[in-house]
Protein backbone atom coordinates (compact mmCIF):
# COMPACT_ATOMS: atom_id res chain seq x y z
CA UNK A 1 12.80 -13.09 -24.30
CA UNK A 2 14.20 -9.67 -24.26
CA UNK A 3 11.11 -8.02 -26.00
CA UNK A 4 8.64 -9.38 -23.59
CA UNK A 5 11.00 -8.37 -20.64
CA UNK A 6 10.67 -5.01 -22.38
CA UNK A 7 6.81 -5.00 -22.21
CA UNK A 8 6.55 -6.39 -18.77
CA UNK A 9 8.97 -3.15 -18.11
CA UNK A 10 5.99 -1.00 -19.69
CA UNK A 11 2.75 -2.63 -19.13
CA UNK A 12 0.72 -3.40 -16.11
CA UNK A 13 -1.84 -6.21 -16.79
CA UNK A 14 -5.23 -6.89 -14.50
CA UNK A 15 -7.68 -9.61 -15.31
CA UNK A 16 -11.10 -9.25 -13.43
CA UNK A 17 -13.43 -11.99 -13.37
CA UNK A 18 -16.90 -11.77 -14.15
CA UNK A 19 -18.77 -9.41 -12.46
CA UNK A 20 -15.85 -7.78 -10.51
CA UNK A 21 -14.46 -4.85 -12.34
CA UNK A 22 -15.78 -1.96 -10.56
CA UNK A 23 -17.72 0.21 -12.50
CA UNK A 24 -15.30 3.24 -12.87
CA UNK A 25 -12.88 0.65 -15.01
CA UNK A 26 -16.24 -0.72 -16.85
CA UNK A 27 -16.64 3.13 -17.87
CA UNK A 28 -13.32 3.37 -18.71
CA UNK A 29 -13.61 -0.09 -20.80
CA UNK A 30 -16.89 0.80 -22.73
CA UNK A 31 -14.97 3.94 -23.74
CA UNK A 32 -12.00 2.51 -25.14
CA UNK A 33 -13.81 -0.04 -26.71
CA UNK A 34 -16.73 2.27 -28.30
CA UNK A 35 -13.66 3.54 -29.61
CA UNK A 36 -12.14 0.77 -31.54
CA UNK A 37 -15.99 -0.61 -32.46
CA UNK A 38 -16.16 2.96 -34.44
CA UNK A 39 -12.98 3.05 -36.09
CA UNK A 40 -13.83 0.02 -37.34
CA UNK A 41 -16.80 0.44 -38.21
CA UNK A 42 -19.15 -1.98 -35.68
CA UNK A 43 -21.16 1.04 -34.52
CA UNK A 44 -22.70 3.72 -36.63
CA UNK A 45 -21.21 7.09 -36.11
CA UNK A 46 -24.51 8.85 -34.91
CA UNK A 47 -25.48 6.22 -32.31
CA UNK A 48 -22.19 5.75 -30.35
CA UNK A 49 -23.03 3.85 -26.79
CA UNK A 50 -21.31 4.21 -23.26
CA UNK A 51 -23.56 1.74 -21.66
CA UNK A 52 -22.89 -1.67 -20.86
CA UNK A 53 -24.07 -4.26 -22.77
CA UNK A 54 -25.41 -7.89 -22.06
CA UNK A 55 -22.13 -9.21 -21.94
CA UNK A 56 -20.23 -7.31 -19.64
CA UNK A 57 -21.72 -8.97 -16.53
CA UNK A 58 -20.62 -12.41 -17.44
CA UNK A 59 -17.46 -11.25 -18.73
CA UNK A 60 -13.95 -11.63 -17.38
CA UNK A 61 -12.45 -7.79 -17.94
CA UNK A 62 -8.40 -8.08 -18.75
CA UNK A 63 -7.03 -4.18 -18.64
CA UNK A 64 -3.29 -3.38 -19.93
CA UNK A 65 -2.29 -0.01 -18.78
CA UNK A 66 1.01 2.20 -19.05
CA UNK A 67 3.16 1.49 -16.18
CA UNK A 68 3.63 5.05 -14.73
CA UNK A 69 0.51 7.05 -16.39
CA UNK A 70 -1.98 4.13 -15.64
CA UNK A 71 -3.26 5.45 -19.42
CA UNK A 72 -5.61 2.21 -20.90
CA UNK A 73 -3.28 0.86 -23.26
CA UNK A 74 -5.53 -2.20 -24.33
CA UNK A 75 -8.28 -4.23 -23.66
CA UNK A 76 -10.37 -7.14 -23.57
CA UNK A 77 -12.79 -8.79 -22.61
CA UNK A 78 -13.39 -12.87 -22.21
CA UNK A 79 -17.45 -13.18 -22.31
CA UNK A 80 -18.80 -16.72 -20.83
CA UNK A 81 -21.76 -18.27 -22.00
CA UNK A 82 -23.82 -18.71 -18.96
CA UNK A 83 -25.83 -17.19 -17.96
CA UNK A 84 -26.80 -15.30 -21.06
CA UNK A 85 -26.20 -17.61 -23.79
CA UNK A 86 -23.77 -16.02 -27.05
C-alpha cells in the first residue's frame, strides 16, 4: 500500500471522456505518443505525424502528469467502437 501512496504523492491522474480533452492536451498527447510509436518502431522515422487520428474523437484521453511540473508522465488512451468501428 505504501508504494501506491508513494505514486499518488507524485502523480496527478485526469481521465477525459470522448471528445472532451481540449485540444492543447490532444497536442500534447499526439506528441508523447508519436514519441513512443517511434521508439518502437510503429511509425517510420521520415513520416512522423502530429495530427490526430480517427480515433481520438471517440476516445476517452487518461493523462498522468508530475505533481508539481505538470510534465506528461504517461498516457493513454481508451478508443470506443462507435462511431467509427476498430
Amino acid at each position: 500500500m505504501r508504494k501506491l501512496e508513494k505514486f499518488l504523492e507524485r502523480f496527478e491522474t485526469t481521465v477525459h471522456a470522448p471528445g472532451t480533452l481540449p485540444q492543447k492536451e490532444l497536442e500534447e498527447c499526439i506528441r508523447f505518443r508519436t514519441e513512443i510509436y517511434l521508439a518502437e518502431g510503429y511509425l517510420p522515422e521520415n513520416n512522423p505525424t502530429d495530427a490526430p487520428d480517427g480515433y481520438d474523437e471517440q476516445s476517452a484521453h487518461i493523462l498522468t502528469r508530475t505533481v508539481g511540473t505538470g510534465h506528461l508522465a504517461g498516457y493513454c488512451r481508451m478508443i470506443f467502437d462507435q462511431p467509427r468501428p476498430l
